[in-house]
Protein backbone atom coordinates (compact mmCIF):
# COMPACT_ATOMS: atom_id res chain seq x y z
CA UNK A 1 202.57 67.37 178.96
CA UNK A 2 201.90 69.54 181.96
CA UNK A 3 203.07 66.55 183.85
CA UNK A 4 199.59 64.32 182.98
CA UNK A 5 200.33 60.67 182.05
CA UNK A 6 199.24 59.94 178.32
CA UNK A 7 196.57 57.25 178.07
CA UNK A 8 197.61 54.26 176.27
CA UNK A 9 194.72 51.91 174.64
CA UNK A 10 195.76 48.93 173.76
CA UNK A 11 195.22 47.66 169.88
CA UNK A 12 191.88 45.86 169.71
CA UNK A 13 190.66 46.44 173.45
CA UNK A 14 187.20 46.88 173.40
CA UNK A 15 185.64 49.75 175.17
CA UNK A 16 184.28 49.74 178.66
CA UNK A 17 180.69 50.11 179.08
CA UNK A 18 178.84 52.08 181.54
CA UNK A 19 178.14 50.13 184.36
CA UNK A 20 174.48 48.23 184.09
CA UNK A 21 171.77 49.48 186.18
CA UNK A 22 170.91 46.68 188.88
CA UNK A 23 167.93 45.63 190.51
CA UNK A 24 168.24 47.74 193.81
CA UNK A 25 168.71 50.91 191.00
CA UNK A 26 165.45 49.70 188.85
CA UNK A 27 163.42 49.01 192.09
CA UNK A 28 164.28 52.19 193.51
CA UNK A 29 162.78 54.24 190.55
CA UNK A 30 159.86 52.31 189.98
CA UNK A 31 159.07 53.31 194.26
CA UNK A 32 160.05 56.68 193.46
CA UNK A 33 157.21 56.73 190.50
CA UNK A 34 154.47 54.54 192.24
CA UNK A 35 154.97 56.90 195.53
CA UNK A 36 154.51 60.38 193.58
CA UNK A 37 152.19 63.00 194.44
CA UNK A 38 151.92 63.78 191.13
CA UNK A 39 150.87 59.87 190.10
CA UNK A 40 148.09 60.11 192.79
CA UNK A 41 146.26 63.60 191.99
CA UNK A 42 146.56 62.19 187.95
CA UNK A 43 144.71 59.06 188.90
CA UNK A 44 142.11 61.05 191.30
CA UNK A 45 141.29 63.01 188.19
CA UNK A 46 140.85 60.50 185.77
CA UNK A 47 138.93 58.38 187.89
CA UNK A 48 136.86 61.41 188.41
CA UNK A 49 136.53 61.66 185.06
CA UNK A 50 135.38 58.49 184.20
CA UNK A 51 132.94 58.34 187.47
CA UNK A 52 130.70 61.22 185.39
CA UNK A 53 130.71 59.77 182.57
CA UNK A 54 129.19 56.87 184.32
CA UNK A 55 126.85 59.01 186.15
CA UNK A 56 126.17 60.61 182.98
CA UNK A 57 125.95 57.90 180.50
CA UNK A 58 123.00 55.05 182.26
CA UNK A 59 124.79 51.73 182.86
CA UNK A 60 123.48 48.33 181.74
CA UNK A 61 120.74 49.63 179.71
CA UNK A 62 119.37 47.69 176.44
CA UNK A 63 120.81 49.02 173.08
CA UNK A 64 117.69 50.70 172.11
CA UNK A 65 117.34 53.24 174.74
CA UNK A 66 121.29 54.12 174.19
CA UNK A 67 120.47 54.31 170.21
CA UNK A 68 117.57 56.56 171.27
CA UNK A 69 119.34 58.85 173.33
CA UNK A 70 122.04 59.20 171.83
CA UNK A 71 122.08 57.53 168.13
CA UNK A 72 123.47 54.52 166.56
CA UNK A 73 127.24 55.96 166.03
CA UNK A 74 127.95 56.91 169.53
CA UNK A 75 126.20 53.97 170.86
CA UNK A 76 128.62 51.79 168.60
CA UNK A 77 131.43 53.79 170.31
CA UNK A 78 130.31 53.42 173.49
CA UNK A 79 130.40 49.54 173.54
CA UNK A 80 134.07 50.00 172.30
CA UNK A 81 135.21 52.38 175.19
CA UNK A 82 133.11 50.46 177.42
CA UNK A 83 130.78 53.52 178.62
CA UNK A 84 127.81 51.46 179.26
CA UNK A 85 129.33 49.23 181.92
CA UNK A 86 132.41 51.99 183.24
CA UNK A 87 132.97 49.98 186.61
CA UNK A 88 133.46 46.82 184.86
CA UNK A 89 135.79 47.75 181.95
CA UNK A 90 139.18 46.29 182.46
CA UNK A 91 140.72 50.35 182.11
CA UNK A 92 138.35 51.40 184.85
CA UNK A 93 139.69 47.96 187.08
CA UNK A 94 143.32 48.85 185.82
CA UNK A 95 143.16 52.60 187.33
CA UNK A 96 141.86 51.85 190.66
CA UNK A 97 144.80 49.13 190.77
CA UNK A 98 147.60 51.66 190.59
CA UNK A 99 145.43 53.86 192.90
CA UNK A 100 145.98 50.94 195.51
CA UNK A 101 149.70 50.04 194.45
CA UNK A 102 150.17 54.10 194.80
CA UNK A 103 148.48 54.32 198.02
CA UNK A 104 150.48 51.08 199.40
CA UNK A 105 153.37 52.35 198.22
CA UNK A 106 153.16 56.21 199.83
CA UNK A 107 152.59 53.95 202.92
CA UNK A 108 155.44 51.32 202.69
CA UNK A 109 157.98 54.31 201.93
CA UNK A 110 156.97 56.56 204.30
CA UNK A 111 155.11 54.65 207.77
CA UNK A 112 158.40 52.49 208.71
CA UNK A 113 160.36 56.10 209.71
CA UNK A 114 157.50 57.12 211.65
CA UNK A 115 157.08 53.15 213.48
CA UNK A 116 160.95 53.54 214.12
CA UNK A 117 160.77 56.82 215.42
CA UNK A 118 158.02 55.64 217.67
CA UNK A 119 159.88 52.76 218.87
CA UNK A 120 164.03 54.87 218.97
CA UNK A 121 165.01 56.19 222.46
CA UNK A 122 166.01 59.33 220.86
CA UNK A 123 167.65 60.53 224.47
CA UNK A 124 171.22 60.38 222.94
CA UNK A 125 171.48 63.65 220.89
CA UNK A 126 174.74 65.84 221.35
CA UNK A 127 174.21 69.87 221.92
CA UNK A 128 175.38 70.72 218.61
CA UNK A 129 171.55 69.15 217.59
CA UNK A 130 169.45 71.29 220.13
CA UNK A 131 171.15 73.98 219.05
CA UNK A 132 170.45 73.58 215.22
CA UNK A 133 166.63 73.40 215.74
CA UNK A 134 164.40 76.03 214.79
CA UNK A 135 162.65 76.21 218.38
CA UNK A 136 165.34 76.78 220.56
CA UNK A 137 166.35 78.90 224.07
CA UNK A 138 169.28 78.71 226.63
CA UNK A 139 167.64 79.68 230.07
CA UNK A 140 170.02 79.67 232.72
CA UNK A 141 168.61 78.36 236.28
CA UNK A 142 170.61 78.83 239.69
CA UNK A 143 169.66 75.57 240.90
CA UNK A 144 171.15 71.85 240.95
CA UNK A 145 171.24 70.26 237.89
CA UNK A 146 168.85 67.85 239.25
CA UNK A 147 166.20 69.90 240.44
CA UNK A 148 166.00 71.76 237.47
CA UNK A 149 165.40 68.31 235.54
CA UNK A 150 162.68 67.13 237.73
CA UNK A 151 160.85 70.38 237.30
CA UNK A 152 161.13 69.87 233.67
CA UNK A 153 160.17 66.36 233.31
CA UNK A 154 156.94 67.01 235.97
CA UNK A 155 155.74 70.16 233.97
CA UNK A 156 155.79 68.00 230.65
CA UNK A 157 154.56 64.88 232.40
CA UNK A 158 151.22 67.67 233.18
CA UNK A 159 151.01 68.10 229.58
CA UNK A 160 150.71 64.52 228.28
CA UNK A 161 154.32 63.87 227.19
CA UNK A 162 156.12 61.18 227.60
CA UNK A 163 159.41 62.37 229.10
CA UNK A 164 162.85 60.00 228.86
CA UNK A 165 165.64 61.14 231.13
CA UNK A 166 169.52 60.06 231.20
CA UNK A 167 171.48 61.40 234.14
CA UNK A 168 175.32 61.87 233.38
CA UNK A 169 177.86 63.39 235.23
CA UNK A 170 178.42 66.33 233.15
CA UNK A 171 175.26 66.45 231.78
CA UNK A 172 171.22 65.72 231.83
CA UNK A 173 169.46 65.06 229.01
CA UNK A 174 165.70 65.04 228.46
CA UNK A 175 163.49 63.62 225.56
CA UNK A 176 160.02 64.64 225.49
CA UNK A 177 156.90 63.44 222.70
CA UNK A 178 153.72 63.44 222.65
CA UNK A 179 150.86 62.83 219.45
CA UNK A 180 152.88 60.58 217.73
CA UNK A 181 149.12 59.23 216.94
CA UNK A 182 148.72 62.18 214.41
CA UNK A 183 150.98 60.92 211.98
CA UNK A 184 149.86 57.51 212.49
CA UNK A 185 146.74 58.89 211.52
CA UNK A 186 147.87 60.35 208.36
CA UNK A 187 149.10 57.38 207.17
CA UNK A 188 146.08 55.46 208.52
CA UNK A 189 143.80 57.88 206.13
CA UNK A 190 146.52 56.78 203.09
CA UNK A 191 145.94 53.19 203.67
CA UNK A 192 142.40 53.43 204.08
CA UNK A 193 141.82 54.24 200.26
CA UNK A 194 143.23 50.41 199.59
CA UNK A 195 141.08 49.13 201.78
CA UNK A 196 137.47 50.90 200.18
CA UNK A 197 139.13 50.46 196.99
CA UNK A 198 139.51 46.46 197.26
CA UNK A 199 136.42 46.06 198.92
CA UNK A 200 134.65 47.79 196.21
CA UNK A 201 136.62 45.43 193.37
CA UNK A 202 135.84 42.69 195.30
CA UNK A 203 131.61 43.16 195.64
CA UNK A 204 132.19 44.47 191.91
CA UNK A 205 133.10 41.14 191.14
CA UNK A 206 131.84 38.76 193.53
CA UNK A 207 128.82 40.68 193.71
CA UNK A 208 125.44 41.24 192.14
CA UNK A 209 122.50 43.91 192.16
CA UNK A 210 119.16 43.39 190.35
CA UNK A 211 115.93 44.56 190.35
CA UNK A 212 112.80 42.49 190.67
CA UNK A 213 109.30 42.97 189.84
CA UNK A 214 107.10 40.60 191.92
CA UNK A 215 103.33 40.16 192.61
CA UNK A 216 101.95 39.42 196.00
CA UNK A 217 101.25 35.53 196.53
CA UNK A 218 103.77 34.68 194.23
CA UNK A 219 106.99 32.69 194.87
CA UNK A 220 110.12 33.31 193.38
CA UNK A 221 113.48 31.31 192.75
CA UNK A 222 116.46 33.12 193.38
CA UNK A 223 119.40 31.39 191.88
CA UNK A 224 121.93 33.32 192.98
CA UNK A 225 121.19 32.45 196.96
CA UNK A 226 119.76 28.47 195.63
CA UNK A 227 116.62 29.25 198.03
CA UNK A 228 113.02 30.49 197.17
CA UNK A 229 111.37 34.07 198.47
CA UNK A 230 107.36 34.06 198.52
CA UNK A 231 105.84 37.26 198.53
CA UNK A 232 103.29 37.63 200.83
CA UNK A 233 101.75 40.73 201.02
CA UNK A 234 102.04 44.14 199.52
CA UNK A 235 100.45 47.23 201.01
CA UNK A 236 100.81 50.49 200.89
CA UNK A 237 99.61 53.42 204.21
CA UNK A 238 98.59 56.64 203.05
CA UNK A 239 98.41 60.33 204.43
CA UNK A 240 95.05 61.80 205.34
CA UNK A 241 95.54 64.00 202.49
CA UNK A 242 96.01 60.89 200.49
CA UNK A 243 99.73 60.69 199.74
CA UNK A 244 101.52 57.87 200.04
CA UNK A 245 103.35 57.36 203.67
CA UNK A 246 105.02 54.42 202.79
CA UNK A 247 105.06 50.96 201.21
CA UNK A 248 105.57 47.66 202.49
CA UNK A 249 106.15 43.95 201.72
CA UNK A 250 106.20 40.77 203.63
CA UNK A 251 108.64 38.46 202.79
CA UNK A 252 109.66 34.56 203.53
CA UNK A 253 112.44 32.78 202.82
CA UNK A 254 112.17 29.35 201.98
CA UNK A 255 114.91 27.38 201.81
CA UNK A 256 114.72 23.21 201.26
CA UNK A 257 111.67 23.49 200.96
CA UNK A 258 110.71 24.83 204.38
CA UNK A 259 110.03 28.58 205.41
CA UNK A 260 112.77 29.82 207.28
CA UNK A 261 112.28 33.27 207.94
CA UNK A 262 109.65 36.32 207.61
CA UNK A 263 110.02 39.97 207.70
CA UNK A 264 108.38 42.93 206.17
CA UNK A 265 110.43 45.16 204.66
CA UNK A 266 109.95 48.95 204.01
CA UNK A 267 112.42 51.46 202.56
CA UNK A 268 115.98 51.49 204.46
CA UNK A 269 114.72 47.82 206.31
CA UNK A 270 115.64 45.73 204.20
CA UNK A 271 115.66 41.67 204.60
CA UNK A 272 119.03 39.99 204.34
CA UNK A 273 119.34 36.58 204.10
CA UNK A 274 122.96 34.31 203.03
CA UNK A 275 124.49 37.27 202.21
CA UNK A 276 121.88 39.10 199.77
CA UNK A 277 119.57 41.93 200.43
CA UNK A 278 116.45 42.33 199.48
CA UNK A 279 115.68 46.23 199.41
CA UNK A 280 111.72 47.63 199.39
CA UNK A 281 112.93 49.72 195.97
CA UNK A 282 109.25 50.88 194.89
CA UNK A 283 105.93 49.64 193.38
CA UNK A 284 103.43 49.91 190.71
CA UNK A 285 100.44 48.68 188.49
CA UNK A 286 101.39 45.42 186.84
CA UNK A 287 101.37 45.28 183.20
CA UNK A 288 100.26 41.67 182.72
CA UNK A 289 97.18 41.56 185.24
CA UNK A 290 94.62 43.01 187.16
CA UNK A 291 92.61 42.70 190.32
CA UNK A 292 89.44 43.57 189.06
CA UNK A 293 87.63 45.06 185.43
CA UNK A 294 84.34 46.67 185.10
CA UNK A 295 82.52 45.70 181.74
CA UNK A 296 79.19 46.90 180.44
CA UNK A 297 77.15 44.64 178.01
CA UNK A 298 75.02 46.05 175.44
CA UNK A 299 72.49 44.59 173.23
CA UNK A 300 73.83 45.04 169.52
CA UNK A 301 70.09 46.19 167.91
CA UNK A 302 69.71 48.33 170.77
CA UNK A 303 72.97 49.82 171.99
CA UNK A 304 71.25 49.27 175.28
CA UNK A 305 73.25 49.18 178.25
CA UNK A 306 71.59 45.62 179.98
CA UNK A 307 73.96 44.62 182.51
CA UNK A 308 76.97 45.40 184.17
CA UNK A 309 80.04 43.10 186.01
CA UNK A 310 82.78 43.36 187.66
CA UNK A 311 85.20 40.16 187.23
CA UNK A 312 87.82 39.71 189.59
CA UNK A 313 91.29 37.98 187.61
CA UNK A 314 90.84 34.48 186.21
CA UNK A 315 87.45 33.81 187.96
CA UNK A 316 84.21 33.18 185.64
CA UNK A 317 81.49 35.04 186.33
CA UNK A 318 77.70 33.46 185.35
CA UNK A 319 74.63 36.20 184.18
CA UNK A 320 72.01 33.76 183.98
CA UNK A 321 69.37 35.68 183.22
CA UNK A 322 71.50 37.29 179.75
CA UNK A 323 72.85 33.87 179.39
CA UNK A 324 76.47 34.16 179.94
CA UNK A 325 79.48 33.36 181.42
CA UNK A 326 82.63 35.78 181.93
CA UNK A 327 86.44 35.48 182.95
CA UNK A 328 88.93 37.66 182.39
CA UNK A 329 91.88 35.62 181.48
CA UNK A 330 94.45 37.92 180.28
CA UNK A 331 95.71 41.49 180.30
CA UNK A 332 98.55 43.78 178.56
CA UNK A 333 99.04 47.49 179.49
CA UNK A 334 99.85 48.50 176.13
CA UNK A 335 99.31 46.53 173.64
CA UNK A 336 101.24 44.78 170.65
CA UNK A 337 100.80 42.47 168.43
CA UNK A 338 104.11 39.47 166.95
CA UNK A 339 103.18 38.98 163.58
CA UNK A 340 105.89 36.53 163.87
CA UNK A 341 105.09 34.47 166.62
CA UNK A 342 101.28 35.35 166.49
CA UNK A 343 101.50 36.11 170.53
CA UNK A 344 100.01 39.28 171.94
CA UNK A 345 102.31 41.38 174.43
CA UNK A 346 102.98 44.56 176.08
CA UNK A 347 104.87 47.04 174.38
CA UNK A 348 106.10 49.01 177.89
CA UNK A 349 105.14 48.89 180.90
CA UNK A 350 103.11 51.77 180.69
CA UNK A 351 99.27 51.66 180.45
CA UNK A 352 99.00 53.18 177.18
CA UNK A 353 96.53 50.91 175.58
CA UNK A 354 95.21 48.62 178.11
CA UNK A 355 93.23 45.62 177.26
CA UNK A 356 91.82 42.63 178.78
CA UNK A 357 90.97 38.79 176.74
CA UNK A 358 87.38 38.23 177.80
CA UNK A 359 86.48 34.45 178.18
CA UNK A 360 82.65 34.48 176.73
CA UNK A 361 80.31 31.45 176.74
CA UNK A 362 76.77 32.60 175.53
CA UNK A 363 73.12 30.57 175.58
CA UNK A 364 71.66 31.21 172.14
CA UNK A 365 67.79 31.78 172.26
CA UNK A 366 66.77 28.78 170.65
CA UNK A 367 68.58 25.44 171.39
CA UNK A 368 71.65 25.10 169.90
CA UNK A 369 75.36 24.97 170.21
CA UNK A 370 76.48 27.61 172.79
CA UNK A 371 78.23 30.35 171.35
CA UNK A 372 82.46 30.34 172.69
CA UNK A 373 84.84 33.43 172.10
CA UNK A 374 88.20 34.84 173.68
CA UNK A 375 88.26 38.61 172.02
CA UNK A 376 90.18 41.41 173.22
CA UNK A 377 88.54 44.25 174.89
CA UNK A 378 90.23 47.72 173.98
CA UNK A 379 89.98 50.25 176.77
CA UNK A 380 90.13 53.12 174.17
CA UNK A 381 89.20 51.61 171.28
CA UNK A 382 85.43 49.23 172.55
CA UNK A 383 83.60 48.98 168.69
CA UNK A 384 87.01 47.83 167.59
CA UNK A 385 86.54 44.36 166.85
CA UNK A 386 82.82 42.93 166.61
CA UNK A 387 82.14 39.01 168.25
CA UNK A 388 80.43 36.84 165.44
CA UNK A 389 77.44 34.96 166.35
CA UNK A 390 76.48 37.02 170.10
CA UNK A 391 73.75 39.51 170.39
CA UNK A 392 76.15 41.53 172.84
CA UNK A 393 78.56 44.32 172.64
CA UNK A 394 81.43 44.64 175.49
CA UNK A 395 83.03 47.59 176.95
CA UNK A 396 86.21 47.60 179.04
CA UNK A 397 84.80 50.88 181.36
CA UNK A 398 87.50 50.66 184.07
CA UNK A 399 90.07 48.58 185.83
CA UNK A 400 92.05 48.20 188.58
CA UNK A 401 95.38 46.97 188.15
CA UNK A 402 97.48 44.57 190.92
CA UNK A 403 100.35 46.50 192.15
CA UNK A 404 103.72 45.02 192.37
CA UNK A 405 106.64 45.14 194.50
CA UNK A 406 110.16 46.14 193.10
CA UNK A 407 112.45 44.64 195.21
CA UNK A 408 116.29 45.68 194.73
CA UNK A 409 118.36 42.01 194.95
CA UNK A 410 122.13 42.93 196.14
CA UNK A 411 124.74 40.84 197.19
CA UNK A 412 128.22 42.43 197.98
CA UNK A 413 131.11 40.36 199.65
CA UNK A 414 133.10 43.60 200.10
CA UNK A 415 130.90 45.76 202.13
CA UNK A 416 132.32 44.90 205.44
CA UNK A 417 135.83 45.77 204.31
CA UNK A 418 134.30 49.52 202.53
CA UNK A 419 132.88 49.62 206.00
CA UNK A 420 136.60 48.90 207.53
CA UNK A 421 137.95 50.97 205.13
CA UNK A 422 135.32 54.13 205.86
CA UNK A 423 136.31 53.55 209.50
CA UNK A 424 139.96 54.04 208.82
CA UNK A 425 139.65 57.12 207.25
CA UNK A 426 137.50 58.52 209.73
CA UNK A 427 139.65 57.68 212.35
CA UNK A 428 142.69 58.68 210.56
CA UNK A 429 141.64 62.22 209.46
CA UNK A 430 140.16 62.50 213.16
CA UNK A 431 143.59 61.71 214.33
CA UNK A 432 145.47 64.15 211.75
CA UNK A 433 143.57 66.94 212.31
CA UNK A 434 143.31 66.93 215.67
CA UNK A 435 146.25 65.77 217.38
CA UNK A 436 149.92 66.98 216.32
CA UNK A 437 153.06 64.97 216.86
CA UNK A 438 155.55 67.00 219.30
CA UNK A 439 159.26 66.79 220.11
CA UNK A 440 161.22 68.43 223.03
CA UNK A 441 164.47 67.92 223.57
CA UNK A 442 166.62 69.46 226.45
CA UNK A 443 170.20 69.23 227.98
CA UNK A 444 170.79 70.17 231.71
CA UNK A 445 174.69 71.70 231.75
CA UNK A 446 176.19 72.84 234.93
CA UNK A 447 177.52 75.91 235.25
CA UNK A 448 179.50 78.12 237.71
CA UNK A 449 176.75 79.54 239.02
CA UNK A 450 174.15 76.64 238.55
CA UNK A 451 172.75 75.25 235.72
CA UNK A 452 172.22 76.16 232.03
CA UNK A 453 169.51 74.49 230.18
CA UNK A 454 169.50 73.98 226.30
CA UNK A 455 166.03 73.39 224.67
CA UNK A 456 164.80 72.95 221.62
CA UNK A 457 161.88 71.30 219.71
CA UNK A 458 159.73 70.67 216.41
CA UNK A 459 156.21 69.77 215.29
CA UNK A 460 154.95 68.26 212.17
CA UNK A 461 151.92 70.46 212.13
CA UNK A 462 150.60 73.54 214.40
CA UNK A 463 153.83 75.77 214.56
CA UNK A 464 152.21 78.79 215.93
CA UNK A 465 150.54 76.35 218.76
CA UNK A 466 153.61 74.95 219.03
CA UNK A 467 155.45 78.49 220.03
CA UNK A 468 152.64 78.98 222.43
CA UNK A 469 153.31 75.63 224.21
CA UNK A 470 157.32 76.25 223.41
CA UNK A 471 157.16 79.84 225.06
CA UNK A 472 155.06 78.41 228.38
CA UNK A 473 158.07 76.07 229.08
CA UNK A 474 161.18 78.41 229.32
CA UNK A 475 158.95 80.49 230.75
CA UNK A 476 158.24 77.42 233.57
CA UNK A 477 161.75 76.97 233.70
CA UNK A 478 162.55 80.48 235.00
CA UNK A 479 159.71 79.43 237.29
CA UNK A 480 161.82 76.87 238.21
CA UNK A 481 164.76 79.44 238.78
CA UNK A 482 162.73 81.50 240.78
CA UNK A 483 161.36 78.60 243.14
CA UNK A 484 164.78 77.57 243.97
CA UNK A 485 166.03 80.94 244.49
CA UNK A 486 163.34 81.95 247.19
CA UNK A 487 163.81 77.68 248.85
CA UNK A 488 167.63 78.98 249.08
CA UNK A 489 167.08 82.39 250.22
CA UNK A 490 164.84 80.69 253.08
């Protein structure tokens, strides 16, 4: 039929099967997908994405003020997408990993070429080559051919290229670059991404940041570091219009036992010590002390204002002529009261119903067992509770609470390579924007008459500089023409 051979299968062959796909095939495809454009803008926008709604949504709050904000339902959701910790959810960890594998693999495909090209003596190119370029002339020169070279080569040389020449018999051929920096600094900028990415994974992990509320004089253990910081001494300057210039702490380490060092700290000078920082974050009144409460005592019968103290924190006070000793031996800022546990506390931190336990020994008139109390005195609320047994009334009439330091606690291993990384893309984008890789490429053919030089070039970026720069040259080399005319003519 028509001269075709029939095709014979044989009685119980089996079919062939498509050939399987190999390794080289599978590996191929998966560089093609990690390397996509389109893989890298998706994961830009998602991670986006997710960023607000951690900017959005407080992290590492306690359930209550989620619940409050934003009900009990959506809080219950939130633990199970993981919105009040974002940056730690293993989907958060997962996307910036195929950010890095993306960004490693853009730069394995693509930053070998441009190494090789670097490193190729690209002076062995035919005619037919120059002459398929988009940036192309043919000047013709009445001079030798290897006059006309050396002009060449010195005018580029002028311009910061870097000029290879071969010399043939028939021929001269010239290969010019220069900014081959540009696109390493485009793929510089690429890599960069990995590095900020893994340095931030690796303080996210290996890292901590806390916040710590701590009273001048006191010493504090911090675990994390396995050495002690003693607070010193908290201050705070102030405008002459009375606002607050800035706030300070003194600080020592002490580490075995012995002090090691001392700085004060204010904001943006902070103390670092094995790796952690201690920040100056802000301040405030304490909610469990104070430096110093004014009291009035009155006479019960009377209502009579007869004396009035102030008692510095923890220190007893003795009125000998009304017969008493004071101390002021406790305080809470707002006051609450475990049924539970029978313990008095501070509901917030706020001074919304300050009160102070008032240590009272009292001299009865007559001789007789002295009379011993501990009551709490209500700032708001001073006929709320009556003592048994004294002839005096107390009112809280003012305070003044100790300030505290908050002191931001950060440790982050990664820093130094965010810092590398930051540097990298700095220097990269510097690189890319300002500095464009450039190719010239020229043959020097004799002719009856002299010479005829073919030219032609490219550029990754810049093409109307490029034209500028292109145009100056054959305009240089019928310079060059010229010049060797008039040395002939003479």
């Amino acid at each position: 039929m028509n001269g075709e051979r029939p095709v014979v299968v044989e009685e119980g062959a089996a079919p062939k099967s498509a050939p399987s796909l190999g390794w080289q095939e599978i590996s191929a495809e998966l560089a093609e997908l990690f390397a996509s454009i389109k893989l890298a803008m998706f994961l830009f926008i998602v991670l986006a994405m997710t960023a607000t709604i951690g900017t959005v949504i407080q992290q590492g709050e306690r359930p209550d003020v989620y619940i409050k904000e934003y009900g009990e339902e959506a809080y219950r959701w939130f633990l199970r997408l993981g919105f009040t910790d974002v940056y730690h959810t293993w989907w958060f960890t997962s996307l910036l990993t195929l950010l890095c594998i993306n960004s490693l693999t853009c730069f394995y495909k693509r930053f070998p070429a441009i190494w090789r090209s670097m490193q190729q003596d690209k002076v062995n190119i035919g005619l037919p080559f120059i002459k398929g370029m988009k940036h192309r002339a043919e000047v013709p020169v009445a001079g030798s051919k290897e006059r006309v070279a050396e002009g060449i080569v010195q005018w580029l040389a002028e311009r910061g290229y870097r000029v290879l020449a071969k010399n043939e018999a028939g021929e001269a051929t010239l290969y010019a670059t220069k900014g081959i920096m540009g696109r390493v600094g485009a793929h510089m900028a690429h890599l960069s991404a990995t590095v900020i990415v893994l340095g931030g994974l690796i303080g996210s992990y290996y890292g901590f940041q806390e916040f710590g509320v701590c009273l001048e004089g006191q010493t504090y253990h911090i675990p994390k570091g396995k050495f002690d910081l003693r607070i010193d001494k908290f201050w705070i300057d102030y405008h002459e219009n009375g606002a607050v210039k800035s706030y300070n702490s003194t600080l020592t380490v002490i580490d075995q036992g012995a002090p090691v060092t001392t700085k004060t700290i204010t904001v943006n000078d902070p103390l670092v010590y094995k790796g952690i920082w201690f920040y100056q974050s802000s301040y405030g009144d304490a909610w469990d002390r104070v430096e110093i409460a004014r009291l009035n005592i009155k006479e019960k019968g009377t209502d009579k204002v007869v004396g009035t103290v102030d008692l510095e924190w923890q220190k007893e006070v003795s009125l000998d002529k009304l017969g008493l000793k004071l101390a002021v031996t406790d305080f809470v800022a707002d006051f609450g009261f475990n049924s539970t546990d029978k313990k008095v506390y501070s509901k917030t931190v706020e001074h919304a119903n300050p009160a102070v336990r008032l240590t009272i020994t009292e001299q009865p008139r007559v001789k007789a067992t002295p009379v011993q109390a501990a009551p709490w005195i209500f700032y708001h609320y001073p006929d709320l509770f009556e003592i048994q047994g004294s002839r005096y009334r107390f009112e809280l009439v003012g305070y003044q609470p100790k300030k505290f330091t908050g002191l931001q606690i950060t440790k982050d291993p990664g820093v130094n390579i965010v810092w590398i990384g930051s540097t990298m893309i700095v220097v990269g984008i510097t690189l890319s924007s300002f500095i464009y890789h450039r190719r010239l490429w020229a043959k020097v053919i004799p002719t009856g008459a002299g010479v005829t030089v073919h030219i032609g070039g490219n550029t990754h970026k810049s093409q109307i500089d490029f034209q500028k720069e292109f145009r100056k040259l054959t305009e240089r080399i019928k310079t060059i023409n010229t010049q060797i005319g008039q040395e002939a003519s003479g």
